[in-house]
PDB file of N, CA and C in Angstrom:
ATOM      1  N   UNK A   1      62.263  85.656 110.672  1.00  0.00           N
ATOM      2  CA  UNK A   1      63.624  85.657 110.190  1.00  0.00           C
ATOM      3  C   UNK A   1      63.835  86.738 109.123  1.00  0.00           C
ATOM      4  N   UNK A   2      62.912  86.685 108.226  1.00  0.00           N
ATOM      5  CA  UNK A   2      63.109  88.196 107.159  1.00  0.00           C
ATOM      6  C   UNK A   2      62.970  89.074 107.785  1.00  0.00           C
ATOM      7  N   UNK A   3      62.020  89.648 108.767  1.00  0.00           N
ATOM      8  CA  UNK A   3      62.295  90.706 109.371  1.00  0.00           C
ATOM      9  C   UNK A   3      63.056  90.981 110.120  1.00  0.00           C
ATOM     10  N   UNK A   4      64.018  90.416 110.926  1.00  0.00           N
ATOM     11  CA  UNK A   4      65.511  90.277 111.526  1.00  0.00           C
ATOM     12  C   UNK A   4      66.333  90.612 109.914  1.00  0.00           C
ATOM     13  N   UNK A   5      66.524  90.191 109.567  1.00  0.00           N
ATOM     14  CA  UNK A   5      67.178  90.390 108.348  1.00  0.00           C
ATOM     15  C   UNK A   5      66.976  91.605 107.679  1.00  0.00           C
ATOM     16  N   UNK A   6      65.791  92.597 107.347  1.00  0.00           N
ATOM     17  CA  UNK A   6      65.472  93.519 107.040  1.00  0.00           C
ATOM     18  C   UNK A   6      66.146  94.463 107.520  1.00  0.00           C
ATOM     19  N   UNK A   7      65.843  93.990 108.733  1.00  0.00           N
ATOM     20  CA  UNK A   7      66.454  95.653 110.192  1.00  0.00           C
ATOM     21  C   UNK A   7      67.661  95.387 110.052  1.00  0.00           C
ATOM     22  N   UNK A   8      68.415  93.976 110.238  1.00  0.00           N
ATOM     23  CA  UNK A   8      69.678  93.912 110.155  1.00  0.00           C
ATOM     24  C   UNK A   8      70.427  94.668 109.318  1.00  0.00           C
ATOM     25  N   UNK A   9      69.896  94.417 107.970  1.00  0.00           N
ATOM     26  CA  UNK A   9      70.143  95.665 106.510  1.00  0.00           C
ATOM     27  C   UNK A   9      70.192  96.903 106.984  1.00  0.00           C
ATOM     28  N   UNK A  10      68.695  97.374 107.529  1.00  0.00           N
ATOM     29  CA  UNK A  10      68.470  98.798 107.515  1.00  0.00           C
ATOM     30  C   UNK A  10      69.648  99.349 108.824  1.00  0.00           C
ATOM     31  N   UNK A  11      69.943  98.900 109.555  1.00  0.00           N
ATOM     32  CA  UNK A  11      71.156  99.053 110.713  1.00  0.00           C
ATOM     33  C   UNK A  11      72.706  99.004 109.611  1.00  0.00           C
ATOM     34  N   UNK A  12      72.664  98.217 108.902  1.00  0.00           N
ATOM     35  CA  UNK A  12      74.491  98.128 108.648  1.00  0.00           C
ATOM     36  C   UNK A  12      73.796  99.584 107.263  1.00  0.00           C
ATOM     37  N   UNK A  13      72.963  99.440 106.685  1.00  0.00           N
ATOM     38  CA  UNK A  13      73.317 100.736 106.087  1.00  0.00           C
ATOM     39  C   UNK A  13      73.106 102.143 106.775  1.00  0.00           C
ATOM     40  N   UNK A  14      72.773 102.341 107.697  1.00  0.00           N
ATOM     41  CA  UNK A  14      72.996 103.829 108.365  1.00  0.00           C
ATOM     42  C   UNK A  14      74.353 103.901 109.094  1.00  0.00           C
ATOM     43  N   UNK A  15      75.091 102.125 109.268  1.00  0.00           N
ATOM     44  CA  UNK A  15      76.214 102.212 110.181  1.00  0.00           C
ATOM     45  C   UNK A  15      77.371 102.797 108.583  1.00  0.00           C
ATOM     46  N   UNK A  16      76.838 102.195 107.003  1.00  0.00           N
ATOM     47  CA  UNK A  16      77.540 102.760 106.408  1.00  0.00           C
ATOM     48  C   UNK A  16      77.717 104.063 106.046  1.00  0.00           C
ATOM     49  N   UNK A  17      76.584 104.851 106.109  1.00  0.00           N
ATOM     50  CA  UNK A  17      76.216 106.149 105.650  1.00  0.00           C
ATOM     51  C   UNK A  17      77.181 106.958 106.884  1.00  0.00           C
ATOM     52  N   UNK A  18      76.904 106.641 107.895  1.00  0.00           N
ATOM     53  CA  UNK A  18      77.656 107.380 109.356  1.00  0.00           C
ATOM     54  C   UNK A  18      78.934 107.290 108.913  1.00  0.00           C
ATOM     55  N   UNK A  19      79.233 106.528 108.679  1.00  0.00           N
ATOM     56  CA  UNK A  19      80.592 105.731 108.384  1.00  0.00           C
ATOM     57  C   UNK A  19      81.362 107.007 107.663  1.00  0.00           C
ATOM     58  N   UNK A  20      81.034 107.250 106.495  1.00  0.00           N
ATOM     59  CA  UNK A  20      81.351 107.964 105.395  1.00  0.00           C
ATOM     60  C   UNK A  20      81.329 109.323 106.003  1.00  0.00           C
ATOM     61  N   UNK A  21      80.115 109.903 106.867  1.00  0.00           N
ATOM     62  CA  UNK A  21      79.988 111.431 107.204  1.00  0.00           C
ATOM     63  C   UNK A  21      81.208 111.319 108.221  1.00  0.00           C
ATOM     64  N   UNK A  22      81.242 110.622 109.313  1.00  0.00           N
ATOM     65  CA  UNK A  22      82.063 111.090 110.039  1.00  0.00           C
ATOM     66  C   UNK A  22      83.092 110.394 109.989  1.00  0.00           C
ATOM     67  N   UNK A  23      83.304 109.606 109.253  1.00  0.00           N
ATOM     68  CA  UNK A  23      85.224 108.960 108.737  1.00  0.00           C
ATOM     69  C   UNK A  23      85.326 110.320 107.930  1.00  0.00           C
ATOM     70  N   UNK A  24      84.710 110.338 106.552  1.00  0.00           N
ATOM     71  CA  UNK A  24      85.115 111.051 105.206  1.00  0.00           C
ATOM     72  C   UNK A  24      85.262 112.024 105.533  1.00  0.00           C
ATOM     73  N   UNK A  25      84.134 112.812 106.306  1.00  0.00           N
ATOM     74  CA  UNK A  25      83.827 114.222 106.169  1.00  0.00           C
ATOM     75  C   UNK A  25      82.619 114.479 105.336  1.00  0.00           C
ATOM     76  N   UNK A  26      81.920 113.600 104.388  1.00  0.00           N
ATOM     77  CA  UNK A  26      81.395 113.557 102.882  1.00  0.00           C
ATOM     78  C   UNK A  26      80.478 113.342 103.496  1.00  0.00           C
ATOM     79  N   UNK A  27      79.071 114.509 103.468  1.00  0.00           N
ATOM     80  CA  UNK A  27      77.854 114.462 103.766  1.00  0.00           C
ATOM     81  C   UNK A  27      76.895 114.056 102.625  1.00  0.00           C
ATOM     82  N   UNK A  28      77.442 113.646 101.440  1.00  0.00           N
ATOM     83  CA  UNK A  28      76.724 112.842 100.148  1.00  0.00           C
ATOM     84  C   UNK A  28      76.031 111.764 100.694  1.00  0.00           C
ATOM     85  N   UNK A  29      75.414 111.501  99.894  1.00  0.00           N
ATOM     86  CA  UNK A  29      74.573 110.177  99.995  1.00  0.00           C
ATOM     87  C   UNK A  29      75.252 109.262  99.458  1.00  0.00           C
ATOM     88  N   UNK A  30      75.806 107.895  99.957  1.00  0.00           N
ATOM     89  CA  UNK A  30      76.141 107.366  99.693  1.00  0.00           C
ATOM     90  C   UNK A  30      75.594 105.690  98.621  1.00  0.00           C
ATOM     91  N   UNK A  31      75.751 105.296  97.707  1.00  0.00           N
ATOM     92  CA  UNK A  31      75.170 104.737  96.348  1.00  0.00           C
ATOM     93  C   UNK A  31      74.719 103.326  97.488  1.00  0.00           C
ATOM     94  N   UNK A  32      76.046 102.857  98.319  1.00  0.00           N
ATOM     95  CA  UNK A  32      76.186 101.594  98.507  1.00  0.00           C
ATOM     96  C   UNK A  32      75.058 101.865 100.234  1.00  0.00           C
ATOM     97  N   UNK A  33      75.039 102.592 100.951  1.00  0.00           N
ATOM     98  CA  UNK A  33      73.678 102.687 101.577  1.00  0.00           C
ATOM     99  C   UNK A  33      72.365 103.096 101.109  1.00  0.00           C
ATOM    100  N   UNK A  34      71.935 103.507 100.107  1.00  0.00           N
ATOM    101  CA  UNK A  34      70.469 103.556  99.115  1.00  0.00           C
ATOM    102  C   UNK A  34      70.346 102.297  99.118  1.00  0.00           C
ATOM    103  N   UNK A  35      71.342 101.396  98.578  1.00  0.00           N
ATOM    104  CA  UNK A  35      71.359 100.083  98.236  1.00  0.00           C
ATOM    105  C   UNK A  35      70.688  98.954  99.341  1.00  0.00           C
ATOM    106  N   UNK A  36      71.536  99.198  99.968  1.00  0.00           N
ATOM    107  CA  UNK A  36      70.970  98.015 100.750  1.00  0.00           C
ATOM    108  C   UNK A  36      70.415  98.716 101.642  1.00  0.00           C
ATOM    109  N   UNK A  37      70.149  99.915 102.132  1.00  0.00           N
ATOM    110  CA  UNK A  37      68.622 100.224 102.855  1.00  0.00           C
ATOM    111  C   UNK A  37      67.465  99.899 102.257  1.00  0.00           C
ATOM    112  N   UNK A  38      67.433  99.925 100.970  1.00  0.00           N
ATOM    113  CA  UNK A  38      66.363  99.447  99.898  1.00  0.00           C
ATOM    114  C   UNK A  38      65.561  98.164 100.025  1.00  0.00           C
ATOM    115  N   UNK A  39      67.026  97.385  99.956  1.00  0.00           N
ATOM    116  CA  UNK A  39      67.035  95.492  99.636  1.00  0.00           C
ATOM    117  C   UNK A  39      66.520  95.643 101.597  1.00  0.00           C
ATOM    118  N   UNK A  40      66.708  96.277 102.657  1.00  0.00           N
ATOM    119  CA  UNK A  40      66.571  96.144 104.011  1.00  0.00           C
ATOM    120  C   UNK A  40      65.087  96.291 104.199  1.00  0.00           C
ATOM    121  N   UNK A  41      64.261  97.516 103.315  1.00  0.00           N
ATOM    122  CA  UNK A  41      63.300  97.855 103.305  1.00  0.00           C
ATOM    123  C   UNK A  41      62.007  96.794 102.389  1.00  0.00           C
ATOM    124  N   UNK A  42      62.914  96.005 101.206  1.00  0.00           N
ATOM    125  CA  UNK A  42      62.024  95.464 100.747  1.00  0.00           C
ATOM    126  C   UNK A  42      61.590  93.749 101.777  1.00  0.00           C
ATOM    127  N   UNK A  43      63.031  93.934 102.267  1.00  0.00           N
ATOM    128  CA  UNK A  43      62.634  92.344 103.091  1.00  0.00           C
ATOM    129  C   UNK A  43      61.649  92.585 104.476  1.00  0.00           C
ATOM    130  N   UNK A  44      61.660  94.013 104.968  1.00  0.00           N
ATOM    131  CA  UNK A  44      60.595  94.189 106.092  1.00  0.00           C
ATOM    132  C   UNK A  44      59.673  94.075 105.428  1.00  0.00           C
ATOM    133  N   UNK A  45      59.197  94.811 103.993  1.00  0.00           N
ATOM    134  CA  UNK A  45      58.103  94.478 103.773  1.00  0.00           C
ATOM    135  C   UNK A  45      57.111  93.093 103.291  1.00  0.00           C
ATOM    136  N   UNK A  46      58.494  91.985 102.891  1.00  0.00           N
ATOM    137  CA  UNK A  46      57.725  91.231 103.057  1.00  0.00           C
ATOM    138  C   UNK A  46      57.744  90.398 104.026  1.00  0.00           C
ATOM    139  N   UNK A  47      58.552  90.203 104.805  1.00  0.00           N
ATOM    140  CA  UNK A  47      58.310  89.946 106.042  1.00  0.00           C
ATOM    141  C   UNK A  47      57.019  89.724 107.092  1.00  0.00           C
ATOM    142  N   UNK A  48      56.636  91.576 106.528  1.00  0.00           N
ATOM    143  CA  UNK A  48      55.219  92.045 107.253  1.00  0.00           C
ATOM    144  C   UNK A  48      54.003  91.425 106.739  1.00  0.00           C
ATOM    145  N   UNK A  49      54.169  91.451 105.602  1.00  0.00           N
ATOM    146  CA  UNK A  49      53.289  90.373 104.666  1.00  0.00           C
ATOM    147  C   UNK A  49      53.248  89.152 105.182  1.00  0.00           C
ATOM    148  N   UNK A  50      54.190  88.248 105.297  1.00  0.00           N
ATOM    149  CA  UNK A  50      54.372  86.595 105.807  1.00  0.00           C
ATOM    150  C   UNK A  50      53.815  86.268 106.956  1.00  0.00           C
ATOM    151  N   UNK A  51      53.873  87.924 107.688  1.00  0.00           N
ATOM    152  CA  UNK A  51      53.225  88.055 109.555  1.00  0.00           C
ATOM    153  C   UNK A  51      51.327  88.181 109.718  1.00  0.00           C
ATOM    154  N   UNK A  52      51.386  88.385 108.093  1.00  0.00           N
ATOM    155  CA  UNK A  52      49.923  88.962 107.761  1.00  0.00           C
ATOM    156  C   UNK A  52      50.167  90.299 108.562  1.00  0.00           C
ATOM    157  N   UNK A  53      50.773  91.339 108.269  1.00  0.00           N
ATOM    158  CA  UNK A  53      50.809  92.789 109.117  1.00  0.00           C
ATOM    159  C   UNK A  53      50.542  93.615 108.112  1.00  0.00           C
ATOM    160  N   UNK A  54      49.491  93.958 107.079  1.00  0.00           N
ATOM    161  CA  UNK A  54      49.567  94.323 105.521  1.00  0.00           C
ATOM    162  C   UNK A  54      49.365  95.657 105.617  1.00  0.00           C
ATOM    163  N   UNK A  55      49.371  96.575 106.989  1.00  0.00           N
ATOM    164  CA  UNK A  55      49.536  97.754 107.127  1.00  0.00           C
ATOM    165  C   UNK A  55      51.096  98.115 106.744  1.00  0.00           C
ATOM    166  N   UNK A  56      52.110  97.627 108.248  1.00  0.00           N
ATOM    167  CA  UNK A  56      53.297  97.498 107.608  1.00  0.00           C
ATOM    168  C   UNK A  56      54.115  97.621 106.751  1.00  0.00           C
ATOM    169  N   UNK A  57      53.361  96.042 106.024  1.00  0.00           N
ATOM    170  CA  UNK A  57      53.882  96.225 104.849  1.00  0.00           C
ATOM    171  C   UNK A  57      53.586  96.765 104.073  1.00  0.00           C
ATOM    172  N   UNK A  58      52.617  97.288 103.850  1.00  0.00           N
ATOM    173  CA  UNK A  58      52.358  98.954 102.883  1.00  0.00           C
ATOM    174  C   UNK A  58      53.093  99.742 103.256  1.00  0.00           C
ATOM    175  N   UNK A  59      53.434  99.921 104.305  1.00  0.00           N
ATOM    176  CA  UNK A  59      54.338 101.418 104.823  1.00  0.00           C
ATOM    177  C   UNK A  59      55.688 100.677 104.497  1.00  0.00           C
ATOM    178  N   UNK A  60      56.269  99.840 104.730  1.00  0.00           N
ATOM    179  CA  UNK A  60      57.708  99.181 104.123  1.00  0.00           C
ATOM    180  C   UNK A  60      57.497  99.406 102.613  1.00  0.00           C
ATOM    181  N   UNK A  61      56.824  98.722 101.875  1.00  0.00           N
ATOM    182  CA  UNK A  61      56.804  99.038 101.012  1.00  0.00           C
ATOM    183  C   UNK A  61      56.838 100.756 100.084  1.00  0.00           C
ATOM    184  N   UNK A  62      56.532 101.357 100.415  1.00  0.00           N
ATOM    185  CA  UNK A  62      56.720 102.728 100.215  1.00  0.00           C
ATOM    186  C   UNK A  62      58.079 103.489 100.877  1.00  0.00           C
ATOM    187  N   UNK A  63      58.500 102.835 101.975  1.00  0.00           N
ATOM    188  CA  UNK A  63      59.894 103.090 102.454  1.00  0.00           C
ATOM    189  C   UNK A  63      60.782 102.592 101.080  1.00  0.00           C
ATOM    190  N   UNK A  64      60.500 102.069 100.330  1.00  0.00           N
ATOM    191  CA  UNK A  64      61.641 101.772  99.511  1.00  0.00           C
ATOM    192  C   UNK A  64      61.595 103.008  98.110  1.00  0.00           C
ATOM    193  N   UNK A  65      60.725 103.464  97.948  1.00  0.00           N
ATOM    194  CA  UNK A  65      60.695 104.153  97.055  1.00  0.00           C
ATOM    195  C   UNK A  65      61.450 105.346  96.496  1.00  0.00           C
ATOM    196  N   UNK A  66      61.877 105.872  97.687  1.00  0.00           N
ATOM    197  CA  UNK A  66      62.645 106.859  97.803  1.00  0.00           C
ATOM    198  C   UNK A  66      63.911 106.825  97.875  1.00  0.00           C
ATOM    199  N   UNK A  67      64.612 106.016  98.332  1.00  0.00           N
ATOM    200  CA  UNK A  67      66.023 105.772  98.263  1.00  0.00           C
ATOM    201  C   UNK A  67      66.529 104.859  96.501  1.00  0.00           C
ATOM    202  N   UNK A  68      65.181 104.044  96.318  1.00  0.00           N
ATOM    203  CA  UNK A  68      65.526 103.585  95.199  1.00  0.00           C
ATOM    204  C   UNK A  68      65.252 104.624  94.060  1.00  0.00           C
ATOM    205  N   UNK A  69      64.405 105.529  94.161  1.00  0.00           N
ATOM    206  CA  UNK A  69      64.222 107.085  93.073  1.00  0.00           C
ATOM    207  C   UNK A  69      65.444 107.359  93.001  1.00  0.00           C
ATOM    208  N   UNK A  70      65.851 107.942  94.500  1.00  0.00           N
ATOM    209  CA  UNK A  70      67.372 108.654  94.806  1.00  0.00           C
ATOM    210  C   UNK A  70      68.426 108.071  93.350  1.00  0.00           C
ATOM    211  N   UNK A  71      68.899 107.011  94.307  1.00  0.00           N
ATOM    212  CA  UNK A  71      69.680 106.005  93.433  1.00  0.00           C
ATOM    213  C   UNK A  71      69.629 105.762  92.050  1.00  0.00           C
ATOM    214  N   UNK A  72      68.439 105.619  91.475  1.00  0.00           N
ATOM    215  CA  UNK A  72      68.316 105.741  89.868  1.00  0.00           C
ATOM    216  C   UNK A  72      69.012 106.967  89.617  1.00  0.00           C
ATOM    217  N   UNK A  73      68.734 107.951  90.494  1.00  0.00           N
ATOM    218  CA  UNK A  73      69.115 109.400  89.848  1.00  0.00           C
ATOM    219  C   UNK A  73      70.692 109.380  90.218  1.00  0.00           C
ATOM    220  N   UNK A  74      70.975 109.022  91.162  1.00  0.00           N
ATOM    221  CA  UNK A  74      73.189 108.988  91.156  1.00  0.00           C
ATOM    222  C   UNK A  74      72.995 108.168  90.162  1.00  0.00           C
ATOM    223  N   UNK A  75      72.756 107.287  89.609  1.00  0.00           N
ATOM    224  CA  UNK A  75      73.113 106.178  88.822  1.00  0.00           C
ATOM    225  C   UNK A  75      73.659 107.252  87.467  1.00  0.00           C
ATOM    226  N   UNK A  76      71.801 107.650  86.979  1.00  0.00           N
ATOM    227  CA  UNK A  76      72.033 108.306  86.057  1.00  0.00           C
ATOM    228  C   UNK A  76      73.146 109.491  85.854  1.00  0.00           C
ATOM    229  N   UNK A  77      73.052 110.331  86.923  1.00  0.00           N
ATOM    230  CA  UNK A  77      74.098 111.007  87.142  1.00  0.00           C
ATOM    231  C   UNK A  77      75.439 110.875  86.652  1.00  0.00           C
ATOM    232  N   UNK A  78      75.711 109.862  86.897  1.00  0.00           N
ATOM    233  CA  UNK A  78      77.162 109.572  86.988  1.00  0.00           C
ATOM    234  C   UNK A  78      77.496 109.210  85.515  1.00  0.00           C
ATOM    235  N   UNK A  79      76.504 108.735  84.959  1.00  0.00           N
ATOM    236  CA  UNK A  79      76.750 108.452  83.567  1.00  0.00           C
ATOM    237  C   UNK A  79      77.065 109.484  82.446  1.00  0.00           C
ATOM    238  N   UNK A  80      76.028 110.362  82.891  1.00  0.00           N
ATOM    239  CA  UNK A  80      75.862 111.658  82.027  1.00  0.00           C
ATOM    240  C   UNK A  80      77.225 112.589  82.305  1.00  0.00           C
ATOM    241  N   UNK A  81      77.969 112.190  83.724  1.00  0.00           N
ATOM    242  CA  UNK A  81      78.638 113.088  84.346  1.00  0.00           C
ATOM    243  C   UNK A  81      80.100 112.685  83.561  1.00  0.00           C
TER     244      UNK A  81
END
């Protein structure tokens, strides 16, 4: 069930990111897909864990790292901005 849930995440945030490039025009990264690709990425990983799959979930786990770096940095961004 968490891993249904994970992918489910990681699917509605690329359907949001698409969303934005080809509604908006705006090839930015969007704050609110980092987001929950993140929260999508942390539930595969434990998921993979619960499956005992601890390869997986090492590689899920490191999938999150990068979008959540990203994101600290718009965060900060925006503040300073």
């Amino acid at each position: 069930m968490v891993l249904t849930m994970g992918l489910a995440l990681t699917v509605v945030s690329w359907i949001i990111q698409l969303s934005r490039i080809v509604i908006k025009k705006d090839p930015r990264l969007n704050a609110a897909f980092l987001a929950v690709y993140a929260v999508g990425c942390i539930l595969l990983s434990v998921g993979s864990f619960l499956v005992n799959d601890s390869t997986g979930g090492i590689l899920n786990a490191f999938d999150v790292i990068l979008p959540v770096t990203i994101l600290a940095t718009l965060i900060v961004a925006n503040k300073t901005a």
